[in-house]
PDB file of N, CA and C in Angstrom:
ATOM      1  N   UNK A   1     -58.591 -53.567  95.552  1.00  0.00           N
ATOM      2  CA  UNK A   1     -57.359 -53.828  94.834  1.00  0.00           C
ATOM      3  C   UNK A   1     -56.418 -52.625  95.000  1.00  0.00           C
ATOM      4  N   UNK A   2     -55.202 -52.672  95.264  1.00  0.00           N
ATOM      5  CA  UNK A   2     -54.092 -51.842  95.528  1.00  0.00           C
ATOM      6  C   UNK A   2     -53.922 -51.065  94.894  1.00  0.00           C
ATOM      7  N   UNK A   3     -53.636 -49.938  94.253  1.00  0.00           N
ATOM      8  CA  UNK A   3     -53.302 -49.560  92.807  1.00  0.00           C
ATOM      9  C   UNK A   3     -51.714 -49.363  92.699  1.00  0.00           C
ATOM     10  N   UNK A   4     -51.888 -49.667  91.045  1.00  0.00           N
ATOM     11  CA  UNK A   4     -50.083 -50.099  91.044  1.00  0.00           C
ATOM     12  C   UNK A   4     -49.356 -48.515  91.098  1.00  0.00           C
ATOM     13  N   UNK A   5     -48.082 -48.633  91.441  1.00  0.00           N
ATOM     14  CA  UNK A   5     -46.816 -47.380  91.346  1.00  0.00           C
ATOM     15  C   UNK A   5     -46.276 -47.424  90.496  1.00  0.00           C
ATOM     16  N   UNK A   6     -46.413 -46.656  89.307  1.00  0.00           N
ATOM     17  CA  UNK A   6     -45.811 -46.886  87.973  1.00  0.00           C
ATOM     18  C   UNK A   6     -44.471 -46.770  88.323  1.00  0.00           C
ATOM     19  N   UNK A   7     -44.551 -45.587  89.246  1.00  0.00           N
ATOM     20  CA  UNK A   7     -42.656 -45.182  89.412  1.00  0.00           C
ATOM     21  C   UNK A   7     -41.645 -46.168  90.173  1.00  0.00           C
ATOM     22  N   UNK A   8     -42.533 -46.601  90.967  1.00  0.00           N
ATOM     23  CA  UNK A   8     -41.713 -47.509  91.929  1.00  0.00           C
ATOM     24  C   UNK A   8     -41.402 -49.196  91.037  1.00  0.00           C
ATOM     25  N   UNK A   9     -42.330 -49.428  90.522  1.00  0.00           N
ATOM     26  CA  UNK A   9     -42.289 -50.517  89.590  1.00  0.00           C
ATOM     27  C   UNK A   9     -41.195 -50.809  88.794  1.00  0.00           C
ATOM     28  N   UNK A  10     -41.215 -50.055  87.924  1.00  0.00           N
ATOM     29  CA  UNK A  10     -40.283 -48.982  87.374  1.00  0.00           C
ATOM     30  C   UNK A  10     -39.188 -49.349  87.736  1.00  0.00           C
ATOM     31  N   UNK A  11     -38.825 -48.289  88.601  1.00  0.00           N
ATOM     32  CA  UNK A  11     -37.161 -48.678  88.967  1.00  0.00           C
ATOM     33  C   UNK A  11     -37.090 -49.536  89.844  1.00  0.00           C
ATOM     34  N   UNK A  12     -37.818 -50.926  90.801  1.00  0.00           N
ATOM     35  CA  UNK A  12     -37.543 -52.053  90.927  1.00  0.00           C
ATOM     36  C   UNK A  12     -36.770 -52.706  89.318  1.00  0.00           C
ATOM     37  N   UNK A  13     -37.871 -52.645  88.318  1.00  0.00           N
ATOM     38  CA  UNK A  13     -37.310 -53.236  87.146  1.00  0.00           C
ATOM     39  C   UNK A  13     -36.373 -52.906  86.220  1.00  0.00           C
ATOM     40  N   UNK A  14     -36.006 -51.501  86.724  1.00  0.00           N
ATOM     41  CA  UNK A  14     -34.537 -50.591  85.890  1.00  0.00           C
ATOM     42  C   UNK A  14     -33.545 -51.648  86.811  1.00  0.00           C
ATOM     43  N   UNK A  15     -33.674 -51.135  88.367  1.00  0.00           N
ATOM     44  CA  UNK A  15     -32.834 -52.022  88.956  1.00  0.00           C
ATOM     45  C   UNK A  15     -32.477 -53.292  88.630  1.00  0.00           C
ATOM     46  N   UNK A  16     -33.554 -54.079  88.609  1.00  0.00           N
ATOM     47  CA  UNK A  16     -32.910 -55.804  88.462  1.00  0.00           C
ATOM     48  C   UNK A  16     -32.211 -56.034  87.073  1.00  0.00           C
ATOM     49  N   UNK A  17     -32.825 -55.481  85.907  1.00  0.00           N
ATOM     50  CA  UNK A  17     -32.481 -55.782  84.757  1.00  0.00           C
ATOM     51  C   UNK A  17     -30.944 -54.917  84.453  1.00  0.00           C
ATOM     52  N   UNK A  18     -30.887 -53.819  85.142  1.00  0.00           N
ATOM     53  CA  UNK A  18     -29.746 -53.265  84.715  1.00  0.00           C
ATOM     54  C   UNK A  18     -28.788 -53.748  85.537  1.00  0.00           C
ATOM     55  N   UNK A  19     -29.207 -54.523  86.687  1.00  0.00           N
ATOM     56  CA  UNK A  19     -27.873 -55.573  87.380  1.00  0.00           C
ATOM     57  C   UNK A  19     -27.929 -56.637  86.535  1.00  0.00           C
ATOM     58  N   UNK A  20     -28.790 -57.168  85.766  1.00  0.00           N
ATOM     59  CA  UNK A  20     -28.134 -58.490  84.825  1.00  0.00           C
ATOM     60  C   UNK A  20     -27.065 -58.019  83.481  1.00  0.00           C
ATOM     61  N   UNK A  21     -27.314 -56.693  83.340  1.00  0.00           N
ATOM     62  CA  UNK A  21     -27.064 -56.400  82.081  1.00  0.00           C
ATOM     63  C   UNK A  21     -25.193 -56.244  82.516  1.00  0.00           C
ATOM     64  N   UNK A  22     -25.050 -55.485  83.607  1.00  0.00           N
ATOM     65  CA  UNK A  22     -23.720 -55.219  84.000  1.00  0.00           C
ATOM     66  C   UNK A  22     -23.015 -56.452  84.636  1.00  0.00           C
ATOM     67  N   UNK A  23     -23.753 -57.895  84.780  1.00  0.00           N
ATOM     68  CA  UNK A  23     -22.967 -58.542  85.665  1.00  0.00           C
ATOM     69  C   UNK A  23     -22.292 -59.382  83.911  1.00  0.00           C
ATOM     70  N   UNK A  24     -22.699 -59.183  82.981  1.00  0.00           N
ATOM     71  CA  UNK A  24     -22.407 -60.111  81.633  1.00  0.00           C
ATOM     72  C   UNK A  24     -20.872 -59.483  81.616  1.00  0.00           C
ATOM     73  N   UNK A  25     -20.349 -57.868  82.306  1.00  0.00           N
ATOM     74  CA  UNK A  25     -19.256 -57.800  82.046  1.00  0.00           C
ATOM     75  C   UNK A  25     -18.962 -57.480  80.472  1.00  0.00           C
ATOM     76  N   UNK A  26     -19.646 -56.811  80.085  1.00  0.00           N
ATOM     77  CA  UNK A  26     -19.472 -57.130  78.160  1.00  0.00           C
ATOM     78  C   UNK A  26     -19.303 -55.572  77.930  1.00  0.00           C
ATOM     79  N   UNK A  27     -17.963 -55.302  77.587  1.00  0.00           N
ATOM     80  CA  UNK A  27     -17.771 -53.688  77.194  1.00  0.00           C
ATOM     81  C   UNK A  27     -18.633 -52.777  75.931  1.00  0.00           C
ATOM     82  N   UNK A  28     -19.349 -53.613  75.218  1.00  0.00           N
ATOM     83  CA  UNK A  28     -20.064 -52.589  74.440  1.00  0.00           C
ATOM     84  C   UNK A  28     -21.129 -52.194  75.724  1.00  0.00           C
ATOM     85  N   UNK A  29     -21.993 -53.460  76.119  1.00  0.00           N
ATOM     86  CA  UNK A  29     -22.960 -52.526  76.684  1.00  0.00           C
ATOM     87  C   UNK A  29     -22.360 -51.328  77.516  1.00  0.00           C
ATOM     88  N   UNK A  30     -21.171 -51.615  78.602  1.00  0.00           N
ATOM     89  CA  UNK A  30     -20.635 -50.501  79.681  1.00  0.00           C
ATOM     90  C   UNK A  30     -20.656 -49.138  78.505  1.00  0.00           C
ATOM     91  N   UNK A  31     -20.100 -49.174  77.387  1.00  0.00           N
ATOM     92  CA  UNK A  31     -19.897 -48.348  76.704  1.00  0.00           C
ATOM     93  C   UNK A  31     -21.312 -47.378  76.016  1.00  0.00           C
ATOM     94  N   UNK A  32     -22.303 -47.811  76.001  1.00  0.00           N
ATOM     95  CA  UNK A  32     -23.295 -47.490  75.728  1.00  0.00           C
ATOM     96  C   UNK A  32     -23.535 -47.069  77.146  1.00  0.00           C
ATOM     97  N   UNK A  33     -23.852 -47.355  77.886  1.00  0.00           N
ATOM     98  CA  UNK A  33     -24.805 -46.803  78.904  1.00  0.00           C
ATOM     99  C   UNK A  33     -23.784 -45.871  79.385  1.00  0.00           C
ATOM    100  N   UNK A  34     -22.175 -45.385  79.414  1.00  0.00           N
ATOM    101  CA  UNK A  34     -21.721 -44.463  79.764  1.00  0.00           C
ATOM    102  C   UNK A  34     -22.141 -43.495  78.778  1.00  0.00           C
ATOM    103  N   UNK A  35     -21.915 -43.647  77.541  1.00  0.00           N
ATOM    104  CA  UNK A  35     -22.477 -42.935  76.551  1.00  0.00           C
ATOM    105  C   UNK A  35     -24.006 -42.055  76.630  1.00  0.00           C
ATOM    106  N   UNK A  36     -24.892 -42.777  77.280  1.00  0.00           N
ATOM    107  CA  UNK A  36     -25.948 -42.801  77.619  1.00  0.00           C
ATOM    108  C   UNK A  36     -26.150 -41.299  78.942  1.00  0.00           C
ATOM    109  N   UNK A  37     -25.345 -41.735  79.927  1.00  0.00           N
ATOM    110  CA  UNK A  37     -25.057 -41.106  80.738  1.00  0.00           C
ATOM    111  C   UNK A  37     -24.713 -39.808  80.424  1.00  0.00           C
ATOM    112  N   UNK A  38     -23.162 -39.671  79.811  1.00  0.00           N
ATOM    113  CA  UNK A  38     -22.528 -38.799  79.753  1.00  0.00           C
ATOM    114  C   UNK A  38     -24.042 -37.536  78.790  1.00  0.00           C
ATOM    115  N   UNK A  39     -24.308 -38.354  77.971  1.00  0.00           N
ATOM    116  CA  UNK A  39     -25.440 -37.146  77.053  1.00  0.00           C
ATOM    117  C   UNK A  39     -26.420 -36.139  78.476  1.00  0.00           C
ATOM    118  N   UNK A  40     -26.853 -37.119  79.439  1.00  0.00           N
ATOM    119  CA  UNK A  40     -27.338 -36.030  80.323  1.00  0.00           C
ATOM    120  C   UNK A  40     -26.653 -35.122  80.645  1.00  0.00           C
ATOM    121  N   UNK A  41     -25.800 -35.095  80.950  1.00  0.00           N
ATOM    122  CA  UNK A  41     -24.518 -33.959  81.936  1.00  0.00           C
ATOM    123  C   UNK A  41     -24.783 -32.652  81.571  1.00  0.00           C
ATOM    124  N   UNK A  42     -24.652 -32.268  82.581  1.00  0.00           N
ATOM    125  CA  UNK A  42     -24.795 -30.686  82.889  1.00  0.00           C
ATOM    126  C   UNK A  42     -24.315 -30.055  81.799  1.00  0.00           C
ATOM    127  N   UNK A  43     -24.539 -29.344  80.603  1.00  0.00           N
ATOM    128  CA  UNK A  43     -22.785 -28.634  79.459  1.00  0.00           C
ATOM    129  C   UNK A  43     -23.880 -27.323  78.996  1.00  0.00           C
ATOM    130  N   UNK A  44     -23.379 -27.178  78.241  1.00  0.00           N
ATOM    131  CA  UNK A  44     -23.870 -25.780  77.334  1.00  0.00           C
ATOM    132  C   UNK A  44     -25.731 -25.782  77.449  1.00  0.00           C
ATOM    133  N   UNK A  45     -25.913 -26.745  77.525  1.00  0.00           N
ATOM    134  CA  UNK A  45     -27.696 -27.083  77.792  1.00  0.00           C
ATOM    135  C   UNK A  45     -27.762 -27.588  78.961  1.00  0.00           C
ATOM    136  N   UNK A  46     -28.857 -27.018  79.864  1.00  0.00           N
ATOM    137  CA  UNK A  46     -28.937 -27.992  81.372  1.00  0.00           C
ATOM    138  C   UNK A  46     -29.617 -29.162  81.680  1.00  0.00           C
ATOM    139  N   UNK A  47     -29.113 -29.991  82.653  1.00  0.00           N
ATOM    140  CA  UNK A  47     -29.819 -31.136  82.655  1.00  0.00           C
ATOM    141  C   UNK A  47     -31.508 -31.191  82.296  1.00  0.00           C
ATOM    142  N   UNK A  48     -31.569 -29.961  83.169  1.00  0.00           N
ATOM    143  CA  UNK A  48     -33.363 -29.940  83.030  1.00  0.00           C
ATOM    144  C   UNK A  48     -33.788 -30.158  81.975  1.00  0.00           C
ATOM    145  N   UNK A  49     -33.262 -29.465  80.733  1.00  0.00           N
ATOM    146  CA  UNK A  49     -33.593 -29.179  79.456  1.00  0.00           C
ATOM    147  C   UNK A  49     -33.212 -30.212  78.463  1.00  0.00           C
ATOM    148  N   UNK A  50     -31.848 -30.942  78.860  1.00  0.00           N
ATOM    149  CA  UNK A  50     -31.839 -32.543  78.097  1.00  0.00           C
ATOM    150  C   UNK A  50     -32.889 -33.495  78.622  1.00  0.00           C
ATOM    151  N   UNK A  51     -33.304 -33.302  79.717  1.00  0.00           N
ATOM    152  CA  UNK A  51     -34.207 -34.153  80.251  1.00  0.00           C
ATOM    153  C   UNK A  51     -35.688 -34.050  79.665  1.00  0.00           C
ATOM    154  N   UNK A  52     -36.250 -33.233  79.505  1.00  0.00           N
ATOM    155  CA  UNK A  52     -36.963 -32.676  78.546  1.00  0.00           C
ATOM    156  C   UNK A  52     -37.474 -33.024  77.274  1.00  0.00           C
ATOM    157  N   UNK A  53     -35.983 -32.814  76.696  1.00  0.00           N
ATOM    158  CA  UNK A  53     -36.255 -33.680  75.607  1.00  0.00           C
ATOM    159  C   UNK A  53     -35.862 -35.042  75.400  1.00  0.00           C
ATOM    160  N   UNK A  54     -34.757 -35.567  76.219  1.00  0.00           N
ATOM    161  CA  UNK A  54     -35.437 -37.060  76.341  1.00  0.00           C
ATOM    162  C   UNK A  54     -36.706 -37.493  76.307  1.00  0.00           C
ATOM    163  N   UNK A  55     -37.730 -36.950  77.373  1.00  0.00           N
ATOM    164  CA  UNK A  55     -38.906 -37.006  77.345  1.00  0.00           C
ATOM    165  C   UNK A  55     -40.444 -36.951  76.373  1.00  0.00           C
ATOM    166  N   UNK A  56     -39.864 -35.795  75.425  1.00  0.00           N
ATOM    167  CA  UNK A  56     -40.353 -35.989  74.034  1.00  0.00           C
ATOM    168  C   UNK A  56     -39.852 -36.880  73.392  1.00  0.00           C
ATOM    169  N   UNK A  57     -38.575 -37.024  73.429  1.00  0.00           N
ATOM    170  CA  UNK A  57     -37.885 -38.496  71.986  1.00  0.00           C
ATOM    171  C   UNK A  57     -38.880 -39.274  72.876  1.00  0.00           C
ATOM    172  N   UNK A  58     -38.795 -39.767  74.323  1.00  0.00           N
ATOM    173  CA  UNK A  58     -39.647 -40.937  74.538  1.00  0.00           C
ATOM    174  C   UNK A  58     -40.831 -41.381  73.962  1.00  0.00           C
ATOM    175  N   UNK A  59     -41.612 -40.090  74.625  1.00  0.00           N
ATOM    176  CA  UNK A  59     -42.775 -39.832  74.113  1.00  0.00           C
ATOM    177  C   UNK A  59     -43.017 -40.500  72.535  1.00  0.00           C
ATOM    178  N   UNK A  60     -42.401 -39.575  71.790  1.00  0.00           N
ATOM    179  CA  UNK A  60     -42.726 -39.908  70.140  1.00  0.00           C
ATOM    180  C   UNK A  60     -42.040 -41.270  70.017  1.00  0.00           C
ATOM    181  N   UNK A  61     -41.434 -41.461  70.448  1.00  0.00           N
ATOM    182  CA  UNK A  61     -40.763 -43.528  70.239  1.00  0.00           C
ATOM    183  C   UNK A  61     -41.741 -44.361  70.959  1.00  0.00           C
ATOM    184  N   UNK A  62     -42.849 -44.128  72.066  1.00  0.00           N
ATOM    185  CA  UNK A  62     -43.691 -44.435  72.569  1.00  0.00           C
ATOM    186  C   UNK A  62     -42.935 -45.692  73.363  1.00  0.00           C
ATOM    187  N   UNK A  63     -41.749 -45.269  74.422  1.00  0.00           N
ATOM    188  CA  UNK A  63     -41.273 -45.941  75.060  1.00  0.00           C
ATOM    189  C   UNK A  63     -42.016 -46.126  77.103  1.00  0.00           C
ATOM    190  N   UNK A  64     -42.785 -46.331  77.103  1.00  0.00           N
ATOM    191  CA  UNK A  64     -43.127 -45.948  78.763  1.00  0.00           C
ATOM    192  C   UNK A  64     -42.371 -45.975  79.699  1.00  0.00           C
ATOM    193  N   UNK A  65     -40.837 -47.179  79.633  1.00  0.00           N
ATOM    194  CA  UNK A  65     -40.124 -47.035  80.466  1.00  0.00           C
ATOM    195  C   UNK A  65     -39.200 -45.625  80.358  1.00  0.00           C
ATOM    196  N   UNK A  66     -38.774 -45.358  78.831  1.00  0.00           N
ATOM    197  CA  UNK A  66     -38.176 -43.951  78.861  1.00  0.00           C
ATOM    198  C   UNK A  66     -38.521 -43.126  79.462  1.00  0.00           C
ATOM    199  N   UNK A  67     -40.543 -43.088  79.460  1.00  0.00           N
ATOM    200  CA  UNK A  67     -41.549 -41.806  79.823  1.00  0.00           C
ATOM    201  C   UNK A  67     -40.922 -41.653  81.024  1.00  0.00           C
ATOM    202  N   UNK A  68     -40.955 -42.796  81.704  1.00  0.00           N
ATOM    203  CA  UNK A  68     -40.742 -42.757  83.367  1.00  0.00           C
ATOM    204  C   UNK A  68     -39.680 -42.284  83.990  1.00  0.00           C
ATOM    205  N   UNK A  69     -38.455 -42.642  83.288  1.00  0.00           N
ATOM    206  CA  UNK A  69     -37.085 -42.495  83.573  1.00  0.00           C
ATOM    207  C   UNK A  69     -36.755 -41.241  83.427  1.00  0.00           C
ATOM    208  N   UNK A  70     -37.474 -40.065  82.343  1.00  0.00           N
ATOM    209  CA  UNK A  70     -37.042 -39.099  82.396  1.00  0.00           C
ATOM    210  C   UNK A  70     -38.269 -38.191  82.890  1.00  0.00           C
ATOM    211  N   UNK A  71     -39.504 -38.471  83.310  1.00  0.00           N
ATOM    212  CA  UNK A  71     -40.777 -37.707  84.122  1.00  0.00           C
ATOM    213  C   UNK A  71     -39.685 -37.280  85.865  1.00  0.00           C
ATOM    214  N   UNK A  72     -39.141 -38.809  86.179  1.00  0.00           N
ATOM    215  CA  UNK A  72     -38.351 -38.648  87.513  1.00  0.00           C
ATOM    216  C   UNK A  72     -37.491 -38.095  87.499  1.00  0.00           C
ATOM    217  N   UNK A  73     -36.561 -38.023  86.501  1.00  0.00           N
ATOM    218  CA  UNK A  73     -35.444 -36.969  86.495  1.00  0.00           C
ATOM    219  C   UNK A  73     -35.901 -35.838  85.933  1.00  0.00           C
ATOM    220  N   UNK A  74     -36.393 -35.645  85.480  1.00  0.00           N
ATOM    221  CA  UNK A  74     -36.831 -34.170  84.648  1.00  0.00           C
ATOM    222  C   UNK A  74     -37.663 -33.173  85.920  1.00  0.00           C
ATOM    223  N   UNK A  75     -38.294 -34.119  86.963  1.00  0.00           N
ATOM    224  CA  UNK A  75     -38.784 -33.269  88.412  1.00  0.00           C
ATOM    225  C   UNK A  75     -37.318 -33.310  89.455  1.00  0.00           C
ATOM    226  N   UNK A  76     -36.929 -34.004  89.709  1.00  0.00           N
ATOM    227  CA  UNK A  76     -35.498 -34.382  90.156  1.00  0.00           C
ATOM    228  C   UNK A  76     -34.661 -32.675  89.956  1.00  0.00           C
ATOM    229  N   UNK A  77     -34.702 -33.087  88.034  1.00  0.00           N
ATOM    230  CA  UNK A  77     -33.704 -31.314  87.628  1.00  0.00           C
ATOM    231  C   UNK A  77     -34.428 -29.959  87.754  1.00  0.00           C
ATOM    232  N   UNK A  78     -35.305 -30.056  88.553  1.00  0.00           N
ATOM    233  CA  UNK A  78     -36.049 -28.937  88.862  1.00  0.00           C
ATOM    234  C   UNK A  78     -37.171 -28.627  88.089  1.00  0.00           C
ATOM    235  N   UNK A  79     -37.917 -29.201  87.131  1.00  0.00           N
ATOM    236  CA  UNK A  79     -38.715 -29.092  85.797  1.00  0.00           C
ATOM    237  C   UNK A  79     -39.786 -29.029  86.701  1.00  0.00           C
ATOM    238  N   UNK A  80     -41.578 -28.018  85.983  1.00  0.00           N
ATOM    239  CA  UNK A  80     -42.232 -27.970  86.977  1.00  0.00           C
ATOM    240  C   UNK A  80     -43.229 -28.693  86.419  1.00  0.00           C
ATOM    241  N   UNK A  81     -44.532 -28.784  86.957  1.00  0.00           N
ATOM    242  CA  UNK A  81     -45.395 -29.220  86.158  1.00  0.00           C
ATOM    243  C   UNK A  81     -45.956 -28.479  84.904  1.00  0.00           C
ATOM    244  N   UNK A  82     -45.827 -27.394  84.887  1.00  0.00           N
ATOM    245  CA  UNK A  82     -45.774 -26.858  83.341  1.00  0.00           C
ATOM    246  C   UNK A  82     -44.937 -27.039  82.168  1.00  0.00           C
ATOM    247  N   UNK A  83     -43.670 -27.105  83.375  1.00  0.00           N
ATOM    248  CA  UNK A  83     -42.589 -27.173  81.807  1.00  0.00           C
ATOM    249  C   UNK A  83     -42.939 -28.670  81.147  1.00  0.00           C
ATOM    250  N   UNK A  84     -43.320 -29.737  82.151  1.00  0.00           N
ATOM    251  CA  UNK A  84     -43.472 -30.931  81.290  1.00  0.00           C
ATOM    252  C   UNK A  84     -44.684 -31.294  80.636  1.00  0.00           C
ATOM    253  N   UNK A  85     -45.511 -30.429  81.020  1.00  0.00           N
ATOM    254  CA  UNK A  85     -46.818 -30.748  79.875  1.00  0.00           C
ATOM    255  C   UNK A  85     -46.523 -29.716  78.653  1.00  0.00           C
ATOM    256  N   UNK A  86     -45.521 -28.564  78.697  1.00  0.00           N
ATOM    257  CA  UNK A  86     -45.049 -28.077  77.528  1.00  0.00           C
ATOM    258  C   UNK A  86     -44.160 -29.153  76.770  1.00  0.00           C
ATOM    259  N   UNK A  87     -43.580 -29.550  77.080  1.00  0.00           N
ATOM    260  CA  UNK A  87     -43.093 -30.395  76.415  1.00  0.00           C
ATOM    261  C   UNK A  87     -43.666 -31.755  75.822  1.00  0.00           C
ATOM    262  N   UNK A  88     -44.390 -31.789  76.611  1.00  0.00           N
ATOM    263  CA  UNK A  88     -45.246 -33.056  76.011  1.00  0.00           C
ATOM    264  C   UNK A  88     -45.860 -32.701  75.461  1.00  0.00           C
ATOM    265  N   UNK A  89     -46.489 -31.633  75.311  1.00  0.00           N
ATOM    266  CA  UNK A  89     -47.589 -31.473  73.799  1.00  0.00           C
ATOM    267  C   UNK A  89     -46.584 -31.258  72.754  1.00  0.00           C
ATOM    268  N   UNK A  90     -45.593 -30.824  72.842  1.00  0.00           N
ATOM    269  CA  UNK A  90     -44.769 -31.083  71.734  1.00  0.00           C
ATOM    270  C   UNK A  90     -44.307 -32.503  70.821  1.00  0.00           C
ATOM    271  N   UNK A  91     -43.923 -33.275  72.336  1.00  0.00           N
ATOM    272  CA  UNK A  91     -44.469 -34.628  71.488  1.00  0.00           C
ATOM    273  C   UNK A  91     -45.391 -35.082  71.128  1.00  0.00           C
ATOM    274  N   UNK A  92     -46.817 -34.778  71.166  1.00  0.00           N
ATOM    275  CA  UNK A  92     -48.043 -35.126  70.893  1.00  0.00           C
ATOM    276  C   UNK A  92     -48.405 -34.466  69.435  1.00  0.00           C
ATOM    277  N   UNK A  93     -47.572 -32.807  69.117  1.00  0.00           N
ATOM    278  CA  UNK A  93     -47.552 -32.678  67.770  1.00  0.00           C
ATOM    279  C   UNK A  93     -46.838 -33.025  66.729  1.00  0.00           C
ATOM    280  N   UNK A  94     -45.690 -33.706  67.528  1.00  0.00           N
ATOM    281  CA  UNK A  94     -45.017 -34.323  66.705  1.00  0.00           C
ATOM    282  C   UNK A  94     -45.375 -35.955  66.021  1.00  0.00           C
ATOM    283  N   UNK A  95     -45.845 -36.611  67.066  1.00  0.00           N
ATOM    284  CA  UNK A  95     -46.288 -37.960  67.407  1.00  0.00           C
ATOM    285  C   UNK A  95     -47.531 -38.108  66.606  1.00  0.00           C
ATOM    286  N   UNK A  96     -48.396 -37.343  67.309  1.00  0.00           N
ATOM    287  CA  UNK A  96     -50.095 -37.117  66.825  1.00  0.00           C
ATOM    288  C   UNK A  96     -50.920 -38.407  67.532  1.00  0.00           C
ATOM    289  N   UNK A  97     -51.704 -38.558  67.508  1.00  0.00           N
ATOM    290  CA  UNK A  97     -52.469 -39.655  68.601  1.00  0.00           C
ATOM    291  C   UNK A  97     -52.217 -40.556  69.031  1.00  0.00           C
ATOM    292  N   UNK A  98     -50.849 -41.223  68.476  1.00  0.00           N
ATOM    293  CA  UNK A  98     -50.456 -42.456  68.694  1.00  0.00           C
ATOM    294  C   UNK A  98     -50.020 -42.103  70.110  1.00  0.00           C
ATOM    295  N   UNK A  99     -49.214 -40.898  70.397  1.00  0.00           N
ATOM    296  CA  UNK A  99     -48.841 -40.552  71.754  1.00  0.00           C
ATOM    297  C   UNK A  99     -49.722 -40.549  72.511  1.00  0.00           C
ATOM    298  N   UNK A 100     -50.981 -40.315  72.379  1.00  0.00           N
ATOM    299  CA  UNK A 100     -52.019 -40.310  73.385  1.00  0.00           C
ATOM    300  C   UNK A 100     -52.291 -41.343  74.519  1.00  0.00           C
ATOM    301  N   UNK A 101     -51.832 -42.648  74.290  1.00  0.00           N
ATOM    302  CA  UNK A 101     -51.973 -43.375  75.725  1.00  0.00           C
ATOM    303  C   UNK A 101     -50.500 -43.381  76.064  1.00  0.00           C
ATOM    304  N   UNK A 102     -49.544 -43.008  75.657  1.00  0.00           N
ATOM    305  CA  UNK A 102     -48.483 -42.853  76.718  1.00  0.00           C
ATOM    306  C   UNK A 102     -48.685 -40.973  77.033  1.00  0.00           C
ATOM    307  N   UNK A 103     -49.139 -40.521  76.737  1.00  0.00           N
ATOM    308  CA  UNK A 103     -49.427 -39.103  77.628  1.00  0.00           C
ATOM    309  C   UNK A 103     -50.234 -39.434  78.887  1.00  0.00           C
ATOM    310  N   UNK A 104     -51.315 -40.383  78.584  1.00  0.00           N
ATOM    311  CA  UNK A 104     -52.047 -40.535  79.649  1.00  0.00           C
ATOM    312  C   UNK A 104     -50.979 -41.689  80.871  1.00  0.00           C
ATOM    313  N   UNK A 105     -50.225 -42.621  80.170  1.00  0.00           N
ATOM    314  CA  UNK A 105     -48.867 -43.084  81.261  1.00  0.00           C
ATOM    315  C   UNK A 105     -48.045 -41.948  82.030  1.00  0.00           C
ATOM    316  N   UNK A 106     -47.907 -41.064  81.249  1.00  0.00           N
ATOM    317  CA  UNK A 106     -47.113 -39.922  81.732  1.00  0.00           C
ATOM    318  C   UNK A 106     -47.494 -39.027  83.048  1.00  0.00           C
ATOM    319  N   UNK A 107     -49.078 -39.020  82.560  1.00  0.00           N
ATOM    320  CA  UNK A 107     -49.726 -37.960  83.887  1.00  0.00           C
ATOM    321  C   UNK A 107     -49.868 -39.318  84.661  1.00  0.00           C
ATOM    322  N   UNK A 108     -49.919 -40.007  84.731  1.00  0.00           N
ATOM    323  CA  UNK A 108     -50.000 -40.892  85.885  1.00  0.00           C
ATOM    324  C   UNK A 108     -48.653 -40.757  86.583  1.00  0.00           C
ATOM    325  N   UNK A 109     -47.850 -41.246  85.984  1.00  0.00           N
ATOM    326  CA  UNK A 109     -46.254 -41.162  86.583  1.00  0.00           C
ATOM    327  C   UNK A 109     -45.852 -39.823  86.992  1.00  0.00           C
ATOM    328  N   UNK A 110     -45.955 -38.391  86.627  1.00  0.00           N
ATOM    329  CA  UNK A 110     -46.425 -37.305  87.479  1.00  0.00           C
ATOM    330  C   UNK A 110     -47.299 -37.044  88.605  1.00  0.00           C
ATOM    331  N   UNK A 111     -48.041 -37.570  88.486  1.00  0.00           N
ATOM    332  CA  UNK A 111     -49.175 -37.360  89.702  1.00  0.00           C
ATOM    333  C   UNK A 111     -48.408 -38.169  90.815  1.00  0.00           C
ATOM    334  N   UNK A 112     -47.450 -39.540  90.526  1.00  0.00           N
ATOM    335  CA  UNK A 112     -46.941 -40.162  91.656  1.00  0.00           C
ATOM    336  C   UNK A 112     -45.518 -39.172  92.078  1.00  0.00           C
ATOM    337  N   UNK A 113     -44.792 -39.011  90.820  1.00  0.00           N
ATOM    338  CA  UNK A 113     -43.755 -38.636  91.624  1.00  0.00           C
ATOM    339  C   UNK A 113     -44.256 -36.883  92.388  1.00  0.00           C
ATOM    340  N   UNK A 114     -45.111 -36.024  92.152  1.00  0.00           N
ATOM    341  CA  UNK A 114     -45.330 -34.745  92.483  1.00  0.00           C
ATOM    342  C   UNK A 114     -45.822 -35.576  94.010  1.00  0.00           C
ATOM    343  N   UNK A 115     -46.690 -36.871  93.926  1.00  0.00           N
ATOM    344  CA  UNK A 115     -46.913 -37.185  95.486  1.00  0.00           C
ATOM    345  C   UNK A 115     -45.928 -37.282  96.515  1.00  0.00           C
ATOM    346  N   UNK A 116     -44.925 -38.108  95.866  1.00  0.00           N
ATOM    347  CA  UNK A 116     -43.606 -38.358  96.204  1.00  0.00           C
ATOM    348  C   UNK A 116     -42.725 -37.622  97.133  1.00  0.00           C
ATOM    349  N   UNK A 117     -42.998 -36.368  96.157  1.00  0.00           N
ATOM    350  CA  UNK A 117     -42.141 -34.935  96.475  1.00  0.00           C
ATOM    351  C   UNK A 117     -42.289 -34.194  97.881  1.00  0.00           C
ATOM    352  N   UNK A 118     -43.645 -34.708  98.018  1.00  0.00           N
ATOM    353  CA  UNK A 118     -44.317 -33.606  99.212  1.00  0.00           C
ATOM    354  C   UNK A 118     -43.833 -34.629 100.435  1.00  0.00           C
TER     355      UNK A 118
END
């Protein structure tokens, strides 16, 4: 049996769904997801470091697609494999065990994109 690509999965399904969401044409959503956007941007804090903590809010909201979305950008903004298991135990003390099977989603989705990289 194949084993699945969390990451690639992933953004096949960011992709399709976020083309249905934009073809409705409906200005709150555009407005949210610029909103959305604009919070990453480079400003007084660096991407790396909003990315980061996206990654903990994920974490503790126990979102897996969030986990993913910001594991890839958070290596993307230069983050190493330390800085994101620092950060993730932060969500794990914040969270407390419930985080524990999306930590274990997380090192999976690391282990692909660090494959990725090389």
């Amino acid at each position: 049996m194949a084993k699945q690509n969390k990451l690639e999965d992933f953004r096949e399904r960011r992709l399709k769904g976020n083309e249905k969401i934009f073809a409705e044409d409906f200005l709150p959503y555009k407005r949210y997801f610029s909103l959305d956007n604009k919070a990453y941007e480079d400003g007084a804090i660096p991407v790396k470091y909003k990315e980061l903590m996206g990654l903990v809010g994920s974490m503790v909201l126990r979102c897996n697609d969030c986990i993913t979305y910001h594991i890839d950008h958070s290596i993307d903004a230069g983050c190493t494999k330390e800085e994101l298991n620092e950060a993730m135990n932060i969500a794990l003390v914040i969270g407390g065990t419930v985080v524990i099977p999306h930590l274990r989603h997380a090192m999976d989705v690391i282990e692909e994109k660090m494959e990725e990289m090389k």
